[in-house]
N, C-alpha and C. Protein backbone atom coordinates (compact mmCIF):
# COMPACT_ATOMS: atom_id res chain seq x y z
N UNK A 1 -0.36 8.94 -8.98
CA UNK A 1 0.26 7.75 -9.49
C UNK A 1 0.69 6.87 -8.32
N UNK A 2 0.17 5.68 -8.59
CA UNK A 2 0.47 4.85 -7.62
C UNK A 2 1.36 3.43 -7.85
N UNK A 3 2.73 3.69 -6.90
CA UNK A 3 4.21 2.57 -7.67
C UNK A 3 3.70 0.97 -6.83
N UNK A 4 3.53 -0.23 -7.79
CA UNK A 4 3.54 -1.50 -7.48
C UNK A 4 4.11 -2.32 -7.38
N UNK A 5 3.53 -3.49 -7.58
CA UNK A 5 4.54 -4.87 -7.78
C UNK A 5 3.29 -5.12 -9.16
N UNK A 6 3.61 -5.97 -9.88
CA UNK A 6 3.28 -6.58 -10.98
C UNK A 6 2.22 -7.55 -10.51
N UNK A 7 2.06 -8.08 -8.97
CA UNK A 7 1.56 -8.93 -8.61
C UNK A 7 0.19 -8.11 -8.13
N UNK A 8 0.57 -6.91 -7.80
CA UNK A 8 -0.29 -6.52 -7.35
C UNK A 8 -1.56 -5.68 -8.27
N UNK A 9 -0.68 -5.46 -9.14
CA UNK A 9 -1.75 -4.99 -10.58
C UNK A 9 -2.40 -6.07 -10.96
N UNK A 10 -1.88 -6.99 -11.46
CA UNK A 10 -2.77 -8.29 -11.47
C UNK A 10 -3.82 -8.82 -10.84
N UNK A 11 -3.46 -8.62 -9.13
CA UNK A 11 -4.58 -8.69 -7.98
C UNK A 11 -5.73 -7.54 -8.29
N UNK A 12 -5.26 -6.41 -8.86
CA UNK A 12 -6.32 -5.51 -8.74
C UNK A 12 -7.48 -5.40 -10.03
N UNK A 13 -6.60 -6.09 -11.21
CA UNK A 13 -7.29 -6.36 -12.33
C UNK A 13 -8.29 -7.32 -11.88
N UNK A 14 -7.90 -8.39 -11.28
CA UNK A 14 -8.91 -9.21 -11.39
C UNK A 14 -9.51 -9.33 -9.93
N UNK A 15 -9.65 -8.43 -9.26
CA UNK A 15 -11.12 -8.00 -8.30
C UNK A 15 -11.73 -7.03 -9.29
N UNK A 16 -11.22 -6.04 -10.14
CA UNK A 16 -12.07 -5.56 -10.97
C UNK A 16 -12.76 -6.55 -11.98
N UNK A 17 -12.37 -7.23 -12.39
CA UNK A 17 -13.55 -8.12 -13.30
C UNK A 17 -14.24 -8.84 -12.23
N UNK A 18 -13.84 -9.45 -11.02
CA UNK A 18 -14.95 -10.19 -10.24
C UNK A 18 -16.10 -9.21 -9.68
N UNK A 19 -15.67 -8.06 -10.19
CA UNK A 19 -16.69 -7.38 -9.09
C UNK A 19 -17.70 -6.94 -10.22
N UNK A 20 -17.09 -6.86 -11.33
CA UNK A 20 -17.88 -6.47 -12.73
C UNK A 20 -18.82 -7.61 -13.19
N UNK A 21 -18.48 -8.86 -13.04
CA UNK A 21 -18.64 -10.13 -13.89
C UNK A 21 -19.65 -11.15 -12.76
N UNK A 22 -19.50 -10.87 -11.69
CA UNK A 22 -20.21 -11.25 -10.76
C UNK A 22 -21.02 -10.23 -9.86
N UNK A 23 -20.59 -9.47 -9.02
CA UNK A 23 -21.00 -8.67 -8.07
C UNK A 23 -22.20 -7.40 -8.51
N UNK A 24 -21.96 -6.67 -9.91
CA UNK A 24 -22.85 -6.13 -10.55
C UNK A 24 -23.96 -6.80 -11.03
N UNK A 25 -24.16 -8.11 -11.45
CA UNK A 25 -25.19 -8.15 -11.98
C UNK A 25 -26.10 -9.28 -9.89
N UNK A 26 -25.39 -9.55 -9.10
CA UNK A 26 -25.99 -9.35 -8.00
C UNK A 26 -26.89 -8.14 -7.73
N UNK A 27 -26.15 -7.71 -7.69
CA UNK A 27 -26.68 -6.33 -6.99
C UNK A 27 -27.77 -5.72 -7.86
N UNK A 28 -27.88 -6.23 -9.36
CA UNK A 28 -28.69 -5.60 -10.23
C UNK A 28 -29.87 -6.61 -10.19
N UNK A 29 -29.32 -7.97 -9.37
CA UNK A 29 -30.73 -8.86 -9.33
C UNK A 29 -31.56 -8.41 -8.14
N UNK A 30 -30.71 -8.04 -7.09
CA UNK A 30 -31.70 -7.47 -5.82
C UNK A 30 -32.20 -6.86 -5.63
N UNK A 31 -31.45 -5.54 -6.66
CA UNK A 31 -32.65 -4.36 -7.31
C UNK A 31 -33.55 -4.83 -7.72
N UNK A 32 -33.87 -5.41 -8.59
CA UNK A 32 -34.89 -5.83 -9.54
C UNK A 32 -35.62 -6.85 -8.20
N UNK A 33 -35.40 -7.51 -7.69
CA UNK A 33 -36.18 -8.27 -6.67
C UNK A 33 -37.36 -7.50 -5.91
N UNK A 34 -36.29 -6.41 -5.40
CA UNK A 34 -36.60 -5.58 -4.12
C UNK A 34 -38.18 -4.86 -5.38
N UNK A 35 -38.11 -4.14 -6.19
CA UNK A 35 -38.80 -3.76 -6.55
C UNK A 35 -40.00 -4.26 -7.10
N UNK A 36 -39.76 -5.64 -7.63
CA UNK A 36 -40.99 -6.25 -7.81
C UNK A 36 -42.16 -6.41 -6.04
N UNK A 37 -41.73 -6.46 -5.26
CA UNK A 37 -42.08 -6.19 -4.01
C UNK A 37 -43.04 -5.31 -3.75
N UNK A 38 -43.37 -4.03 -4.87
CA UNK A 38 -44.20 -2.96 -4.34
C UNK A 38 -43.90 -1.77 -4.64
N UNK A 39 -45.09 -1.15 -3.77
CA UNK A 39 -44.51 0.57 -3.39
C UNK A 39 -43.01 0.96 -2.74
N UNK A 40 -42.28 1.68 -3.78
CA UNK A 40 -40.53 1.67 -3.37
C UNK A 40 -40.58 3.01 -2.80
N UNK A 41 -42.12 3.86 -2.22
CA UNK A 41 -41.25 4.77 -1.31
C UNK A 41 -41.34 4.28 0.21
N UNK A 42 -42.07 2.90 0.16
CA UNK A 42 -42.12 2.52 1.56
C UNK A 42 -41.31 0.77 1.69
N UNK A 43 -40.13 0.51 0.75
CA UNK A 43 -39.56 -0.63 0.69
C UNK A 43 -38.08 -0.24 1.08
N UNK A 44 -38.12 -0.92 2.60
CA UNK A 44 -36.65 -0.74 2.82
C UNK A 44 -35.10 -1.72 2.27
N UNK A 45 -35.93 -2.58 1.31
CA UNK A 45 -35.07 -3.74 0.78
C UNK A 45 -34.87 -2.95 -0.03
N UNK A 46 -35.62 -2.38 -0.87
CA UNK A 46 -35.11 -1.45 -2.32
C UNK A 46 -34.08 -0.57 -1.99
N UNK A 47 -34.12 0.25 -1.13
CA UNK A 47 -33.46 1.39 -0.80
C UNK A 47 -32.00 0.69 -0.43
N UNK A 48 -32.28 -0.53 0.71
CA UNK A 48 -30.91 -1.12 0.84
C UNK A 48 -30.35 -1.63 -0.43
N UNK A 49 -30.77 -2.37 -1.24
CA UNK A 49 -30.04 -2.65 -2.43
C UNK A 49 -29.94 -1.48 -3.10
N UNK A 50 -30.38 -0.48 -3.36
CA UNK A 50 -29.90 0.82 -4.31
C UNK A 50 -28.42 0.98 -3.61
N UNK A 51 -28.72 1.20 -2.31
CA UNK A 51 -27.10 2.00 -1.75
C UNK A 51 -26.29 0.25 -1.84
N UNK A 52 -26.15 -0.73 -1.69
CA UNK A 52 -25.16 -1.51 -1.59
C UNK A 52 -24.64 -1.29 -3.26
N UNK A 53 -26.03 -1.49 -4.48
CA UNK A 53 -25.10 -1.04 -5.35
C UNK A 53 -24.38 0.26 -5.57
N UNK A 54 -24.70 1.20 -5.17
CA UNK A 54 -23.90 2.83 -5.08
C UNK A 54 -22.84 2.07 -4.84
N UNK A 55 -22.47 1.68 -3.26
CA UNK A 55 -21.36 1.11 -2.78
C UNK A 55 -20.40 0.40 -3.55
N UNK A 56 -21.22 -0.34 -4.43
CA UNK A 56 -20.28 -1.22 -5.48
C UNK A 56 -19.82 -0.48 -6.50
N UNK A 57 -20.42 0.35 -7.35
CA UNK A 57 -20.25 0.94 -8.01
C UNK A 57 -19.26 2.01 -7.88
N UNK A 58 -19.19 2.55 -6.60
CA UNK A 58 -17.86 3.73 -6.21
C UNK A 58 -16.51 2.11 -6.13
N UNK A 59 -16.58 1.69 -5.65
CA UNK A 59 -15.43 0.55 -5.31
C UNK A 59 -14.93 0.12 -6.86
N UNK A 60 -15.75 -0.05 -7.79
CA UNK A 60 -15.61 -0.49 -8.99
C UNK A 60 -14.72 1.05 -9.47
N UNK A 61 -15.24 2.07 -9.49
CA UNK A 61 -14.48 3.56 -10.35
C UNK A 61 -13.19 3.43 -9.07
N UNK A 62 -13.12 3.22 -8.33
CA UNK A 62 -11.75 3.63 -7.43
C UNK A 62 -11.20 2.63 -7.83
N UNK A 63 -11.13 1.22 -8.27
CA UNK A 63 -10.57 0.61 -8.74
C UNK A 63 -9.79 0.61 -10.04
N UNK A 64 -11.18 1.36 -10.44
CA UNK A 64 -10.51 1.91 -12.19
C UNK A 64 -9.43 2.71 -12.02
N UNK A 65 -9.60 3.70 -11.41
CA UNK A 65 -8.70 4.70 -11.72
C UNK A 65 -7.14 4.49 -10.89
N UNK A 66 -7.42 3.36 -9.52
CA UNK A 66 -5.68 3.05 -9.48
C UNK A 66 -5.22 2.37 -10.60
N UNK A 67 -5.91 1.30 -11.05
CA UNK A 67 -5.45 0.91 -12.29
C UNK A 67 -4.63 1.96 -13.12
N UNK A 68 -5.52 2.72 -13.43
CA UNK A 68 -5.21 3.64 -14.70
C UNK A 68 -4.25 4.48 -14.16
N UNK A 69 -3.87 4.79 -13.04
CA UNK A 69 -2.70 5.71 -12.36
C UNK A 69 -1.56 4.66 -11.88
N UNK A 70 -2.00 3.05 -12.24
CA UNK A 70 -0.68 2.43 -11.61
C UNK A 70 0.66 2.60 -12.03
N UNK A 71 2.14 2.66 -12.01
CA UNK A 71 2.94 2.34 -12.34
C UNK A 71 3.89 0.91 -11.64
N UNK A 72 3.66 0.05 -12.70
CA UNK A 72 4.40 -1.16 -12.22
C UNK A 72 5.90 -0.69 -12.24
N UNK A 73 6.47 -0.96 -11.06
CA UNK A 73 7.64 -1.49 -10.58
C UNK A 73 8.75 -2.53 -11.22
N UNK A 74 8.98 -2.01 -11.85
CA UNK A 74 10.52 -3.77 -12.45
C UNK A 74 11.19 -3.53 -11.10
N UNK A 75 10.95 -4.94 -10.80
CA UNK A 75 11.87 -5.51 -9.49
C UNK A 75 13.50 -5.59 -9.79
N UNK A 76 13.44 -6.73 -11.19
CA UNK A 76 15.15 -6.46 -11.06
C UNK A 76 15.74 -5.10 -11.35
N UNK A 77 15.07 -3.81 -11.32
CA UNK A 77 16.02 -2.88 -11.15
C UNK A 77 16.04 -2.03 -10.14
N UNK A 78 16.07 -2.33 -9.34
CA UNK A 78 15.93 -2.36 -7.89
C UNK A 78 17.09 -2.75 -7.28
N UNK A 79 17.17 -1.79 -6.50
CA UNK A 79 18.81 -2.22 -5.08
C UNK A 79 18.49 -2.21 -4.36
N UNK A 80 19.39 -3.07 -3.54
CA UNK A 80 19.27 -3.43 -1.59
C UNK A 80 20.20 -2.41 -0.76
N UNK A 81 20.79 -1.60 -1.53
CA UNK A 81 21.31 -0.80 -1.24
C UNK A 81 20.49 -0.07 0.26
N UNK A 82 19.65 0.65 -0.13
CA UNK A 82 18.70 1.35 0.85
C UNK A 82 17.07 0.84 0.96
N UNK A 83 16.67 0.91 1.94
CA UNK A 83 15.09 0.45 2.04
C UNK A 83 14.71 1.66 0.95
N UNK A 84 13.21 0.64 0.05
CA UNK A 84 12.48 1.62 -0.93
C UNK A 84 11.62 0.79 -1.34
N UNK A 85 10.22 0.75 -2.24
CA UNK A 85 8.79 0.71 -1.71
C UNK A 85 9.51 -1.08 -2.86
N UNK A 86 8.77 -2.13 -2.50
CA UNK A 86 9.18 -3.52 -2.90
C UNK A 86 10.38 -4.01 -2.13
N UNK A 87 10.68 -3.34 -1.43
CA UNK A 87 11.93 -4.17 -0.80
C UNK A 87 11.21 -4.59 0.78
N UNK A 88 11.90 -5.92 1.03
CA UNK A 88 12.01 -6.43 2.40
C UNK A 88 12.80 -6.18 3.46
N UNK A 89 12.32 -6.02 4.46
CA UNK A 89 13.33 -5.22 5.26
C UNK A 89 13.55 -6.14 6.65
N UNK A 90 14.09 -6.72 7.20
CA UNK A 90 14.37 -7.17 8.62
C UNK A 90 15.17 -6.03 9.57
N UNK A 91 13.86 -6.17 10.73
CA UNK A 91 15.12 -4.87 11.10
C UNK A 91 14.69 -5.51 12.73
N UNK A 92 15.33 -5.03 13.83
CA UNK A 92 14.91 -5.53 15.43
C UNK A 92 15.25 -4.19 16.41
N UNK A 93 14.10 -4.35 16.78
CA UNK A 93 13.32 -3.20 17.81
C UNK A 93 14.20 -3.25 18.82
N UNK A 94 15.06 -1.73 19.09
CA UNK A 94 16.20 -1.98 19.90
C UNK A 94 15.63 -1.81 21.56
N UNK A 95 14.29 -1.67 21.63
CA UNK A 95 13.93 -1.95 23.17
C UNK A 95 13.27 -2.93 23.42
N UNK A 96 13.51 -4.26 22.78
CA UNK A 96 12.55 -5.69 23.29
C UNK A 96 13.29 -6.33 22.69
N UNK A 97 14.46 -6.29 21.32
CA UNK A 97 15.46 -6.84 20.60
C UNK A 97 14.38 -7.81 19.92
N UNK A 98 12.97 -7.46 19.81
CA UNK A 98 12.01 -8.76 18.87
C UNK A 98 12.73 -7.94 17.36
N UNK A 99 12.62 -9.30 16.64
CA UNK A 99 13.06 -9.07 15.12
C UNK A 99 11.54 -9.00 14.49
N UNK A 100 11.48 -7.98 13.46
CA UNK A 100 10.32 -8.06 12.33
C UNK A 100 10.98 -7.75 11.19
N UNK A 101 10.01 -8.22 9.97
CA UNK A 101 10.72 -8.34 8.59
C UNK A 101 8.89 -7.81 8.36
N UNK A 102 9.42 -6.82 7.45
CA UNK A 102 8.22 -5.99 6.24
C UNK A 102 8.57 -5.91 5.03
N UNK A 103 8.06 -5.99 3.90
CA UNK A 103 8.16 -5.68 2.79
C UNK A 103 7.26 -3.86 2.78
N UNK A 104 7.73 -2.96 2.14
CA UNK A 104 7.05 -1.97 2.02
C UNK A 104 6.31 -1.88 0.73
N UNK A 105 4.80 -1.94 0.44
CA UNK A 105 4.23 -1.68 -0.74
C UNK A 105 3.15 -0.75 -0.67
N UNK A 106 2.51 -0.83 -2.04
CA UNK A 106 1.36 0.53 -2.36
C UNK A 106 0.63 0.27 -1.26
N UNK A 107 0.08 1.30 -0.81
CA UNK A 107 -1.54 1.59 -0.38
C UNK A 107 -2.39 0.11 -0.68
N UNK A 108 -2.42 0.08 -2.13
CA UNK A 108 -3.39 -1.07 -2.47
C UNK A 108 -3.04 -2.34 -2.16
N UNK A 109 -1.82 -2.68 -1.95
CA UNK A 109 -1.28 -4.08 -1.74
C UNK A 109 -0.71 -4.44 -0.14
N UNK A 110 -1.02 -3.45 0.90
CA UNK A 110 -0.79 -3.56 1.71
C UNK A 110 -1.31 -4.83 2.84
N UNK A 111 -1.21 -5.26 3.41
CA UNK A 111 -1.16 -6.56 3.76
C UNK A 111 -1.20 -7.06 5.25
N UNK A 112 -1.46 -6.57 6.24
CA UNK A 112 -0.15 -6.92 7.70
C UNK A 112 -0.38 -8.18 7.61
N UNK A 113 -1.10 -9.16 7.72
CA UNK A 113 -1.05 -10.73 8.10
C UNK A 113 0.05 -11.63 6.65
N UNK A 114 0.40 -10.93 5.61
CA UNK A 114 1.22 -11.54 4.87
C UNK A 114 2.54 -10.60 4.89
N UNK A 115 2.48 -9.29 5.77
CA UNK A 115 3.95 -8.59 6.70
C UNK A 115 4.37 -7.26 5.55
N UNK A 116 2.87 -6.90 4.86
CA UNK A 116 3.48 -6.19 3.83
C UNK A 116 2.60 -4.76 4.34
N UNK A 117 3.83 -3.84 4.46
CA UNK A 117 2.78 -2.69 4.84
C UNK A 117 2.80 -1.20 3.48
N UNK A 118 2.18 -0.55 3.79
CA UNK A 118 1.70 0.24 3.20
C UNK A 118 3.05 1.70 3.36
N UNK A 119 3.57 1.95 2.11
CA UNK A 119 4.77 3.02 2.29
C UNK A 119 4.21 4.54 2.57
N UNK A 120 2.88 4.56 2.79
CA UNK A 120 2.52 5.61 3.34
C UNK A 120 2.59 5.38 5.45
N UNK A 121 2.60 4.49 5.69
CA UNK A 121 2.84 4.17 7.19
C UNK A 121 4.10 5.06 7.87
N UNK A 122 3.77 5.17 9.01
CA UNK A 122 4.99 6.38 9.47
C UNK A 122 6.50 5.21 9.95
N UNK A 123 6.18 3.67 9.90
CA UNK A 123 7.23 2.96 10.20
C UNK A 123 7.91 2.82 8.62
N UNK A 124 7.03 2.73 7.48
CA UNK A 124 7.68 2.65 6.11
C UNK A 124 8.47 3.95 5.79
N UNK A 125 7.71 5.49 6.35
CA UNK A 125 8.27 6.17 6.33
C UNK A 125 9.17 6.77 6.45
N UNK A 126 9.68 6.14 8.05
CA UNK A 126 10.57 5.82 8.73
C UNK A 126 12.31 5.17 8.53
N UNK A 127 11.61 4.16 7.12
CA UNK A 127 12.98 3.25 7.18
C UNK A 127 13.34 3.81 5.40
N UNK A 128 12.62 4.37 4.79
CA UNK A 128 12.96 4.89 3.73
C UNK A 128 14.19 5.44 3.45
N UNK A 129 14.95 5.33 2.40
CA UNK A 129 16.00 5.53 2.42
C UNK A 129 17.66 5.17 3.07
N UNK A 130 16.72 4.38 4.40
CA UNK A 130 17.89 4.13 5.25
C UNK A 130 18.96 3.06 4.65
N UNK A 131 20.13 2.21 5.20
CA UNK A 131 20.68 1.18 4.73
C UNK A 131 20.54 -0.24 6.22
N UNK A 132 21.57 -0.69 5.71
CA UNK A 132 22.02 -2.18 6.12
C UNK A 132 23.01 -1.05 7.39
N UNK A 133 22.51 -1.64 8.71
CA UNK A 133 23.18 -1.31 10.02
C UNK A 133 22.38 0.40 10.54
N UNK A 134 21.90 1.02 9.99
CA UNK A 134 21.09 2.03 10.27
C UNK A 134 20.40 2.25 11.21
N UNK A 135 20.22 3.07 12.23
CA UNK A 135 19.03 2.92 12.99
C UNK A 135 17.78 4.01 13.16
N UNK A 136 16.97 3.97 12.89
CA UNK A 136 15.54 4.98 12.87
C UNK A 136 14.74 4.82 14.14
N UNK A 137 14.84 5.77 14.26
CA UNK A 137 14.23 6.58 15.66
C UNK A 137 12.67 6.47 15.11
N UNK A 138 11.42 6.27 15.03
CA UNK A 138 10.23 6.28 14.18
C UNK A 138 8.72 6.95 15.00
N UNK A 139 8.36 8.03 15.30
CA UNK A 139 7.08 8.01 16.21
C UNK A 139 5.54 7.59 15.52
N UNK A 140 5.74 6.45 16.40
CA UNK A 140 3.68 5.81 16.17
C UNK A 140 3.19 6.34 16.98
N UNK A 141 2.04 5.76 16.71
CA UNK A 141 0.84 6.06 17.98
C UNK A 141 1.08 5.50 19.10
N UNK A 142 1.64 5.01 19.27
CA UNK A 142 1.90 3.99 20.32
C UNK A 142 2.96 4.93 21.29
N UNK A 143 3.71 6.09 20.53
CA UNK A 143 4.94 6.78 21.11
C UNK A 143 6.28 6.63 19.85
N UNK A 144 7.41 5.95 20.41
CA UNK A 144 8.21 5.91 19.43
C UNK A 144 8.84 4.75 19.85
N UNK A 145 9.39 4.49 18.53
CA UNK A 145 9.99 2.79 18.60
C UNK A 145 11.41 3.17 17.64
N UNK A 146 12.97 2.69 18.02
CA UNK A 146 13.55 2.49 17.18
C UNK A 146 14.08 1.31 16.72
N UNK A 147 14.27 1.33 15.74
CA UNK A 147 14.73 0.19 14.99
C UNK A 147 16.20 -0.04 14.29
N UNK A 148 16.81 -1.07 14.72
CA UNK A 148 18.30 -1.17 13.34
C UNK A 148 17.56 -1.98 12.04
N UNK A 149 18.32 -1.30 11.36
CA UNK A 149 18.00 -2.21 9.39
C UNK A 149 18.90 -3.13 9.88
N UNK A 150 18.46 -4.91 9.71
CA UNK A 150 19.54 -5.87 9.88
C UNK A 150 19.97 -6.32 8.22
N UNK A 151 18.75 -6.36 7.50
CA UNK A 151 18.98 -6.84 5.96
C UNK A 151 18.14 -6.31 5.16
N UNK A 152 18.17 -6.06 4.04
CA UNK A 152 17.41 -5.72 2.86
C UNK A 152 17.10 -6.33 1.55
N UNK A 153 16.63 -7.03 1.25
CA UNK A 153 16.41 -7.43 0.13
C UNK A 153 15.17 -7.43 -1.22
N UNK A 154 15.06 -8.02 -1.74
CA UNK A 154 14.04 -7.46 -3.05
C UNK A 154 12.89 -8.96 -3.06
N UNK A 155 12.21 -8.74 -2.75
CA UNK A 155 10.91 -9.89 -2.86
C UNK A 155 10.31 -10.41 -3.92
């Protein structure tokens, strides 16, 4: 089971119909292209369009089934109390004093260029549970970084 935002079920519904409503019957025209072409044990267009649709087709069932395992999130019942997966977090790296702000979300809605990371990450991991003035010690790959929670809020 995988916990969301409402926004993000929505996002995932509808790459599942674009990929159903558009992208399948692509892939079912290039099949059909590739094969009018000839002998298909010596057509490397056929073979490439068979596997791009495989490809689509696994992306389409993994889609299904977060769907079907999602549980949406109600935001307003949610506290700022402690960091937890929909909340925003500002916190500043106590060896460079740079400030960053993350929202922590699913796997599927994870994001870095819109600052939203994934609560399986060892920095989401990291700030879980913590509060307002807290500080987490966190090891990346990089080594280890700590951080104070400056604010928390609900996005």
């Amino acid at each position: 089971m995988a916990y969301m935002s409402k926004e993000g079920y929505d996002n995932m519904i509808a790459e599942l119909k674009r990929l159903e409503s558009v992208e399948r019957p692509k892939a079912s025209a290039a099949i059909a292209e590739a094969r009018d072409k000839g002998d298909l044990s010596e057509n490397s267009e056929y073979d490439a369009a068979k596997e791009a649709q495989a490809h689509l087709e696994n992306k389409i069932n993994q889609l299904k089934m977060a769907i079907a395992e999602a549980k949406i999130i109600d935001t307003s019942r949610l506290s700022t109390d402690t960091v937890q997966i929909l909340t925003k977090v500002e916190m500043t790296n106590l060896a460079n004093k740079a400030r960053m702000t993350y929202t922590i979300v699913s796997e599927n809605e994870a994001n870095l260029r819109e600052g939203k990371i994934s609560i399986k990450t060892p920095i989401a991991q990291g700030l879980l549970g913590k509060k307002i003035g807290d500080e987490a010690e966190i090891t990346i790959p990089n080594g280890t970084i700590r951080l104070r929670i400056e604010n928390i809020s609900i996005t």
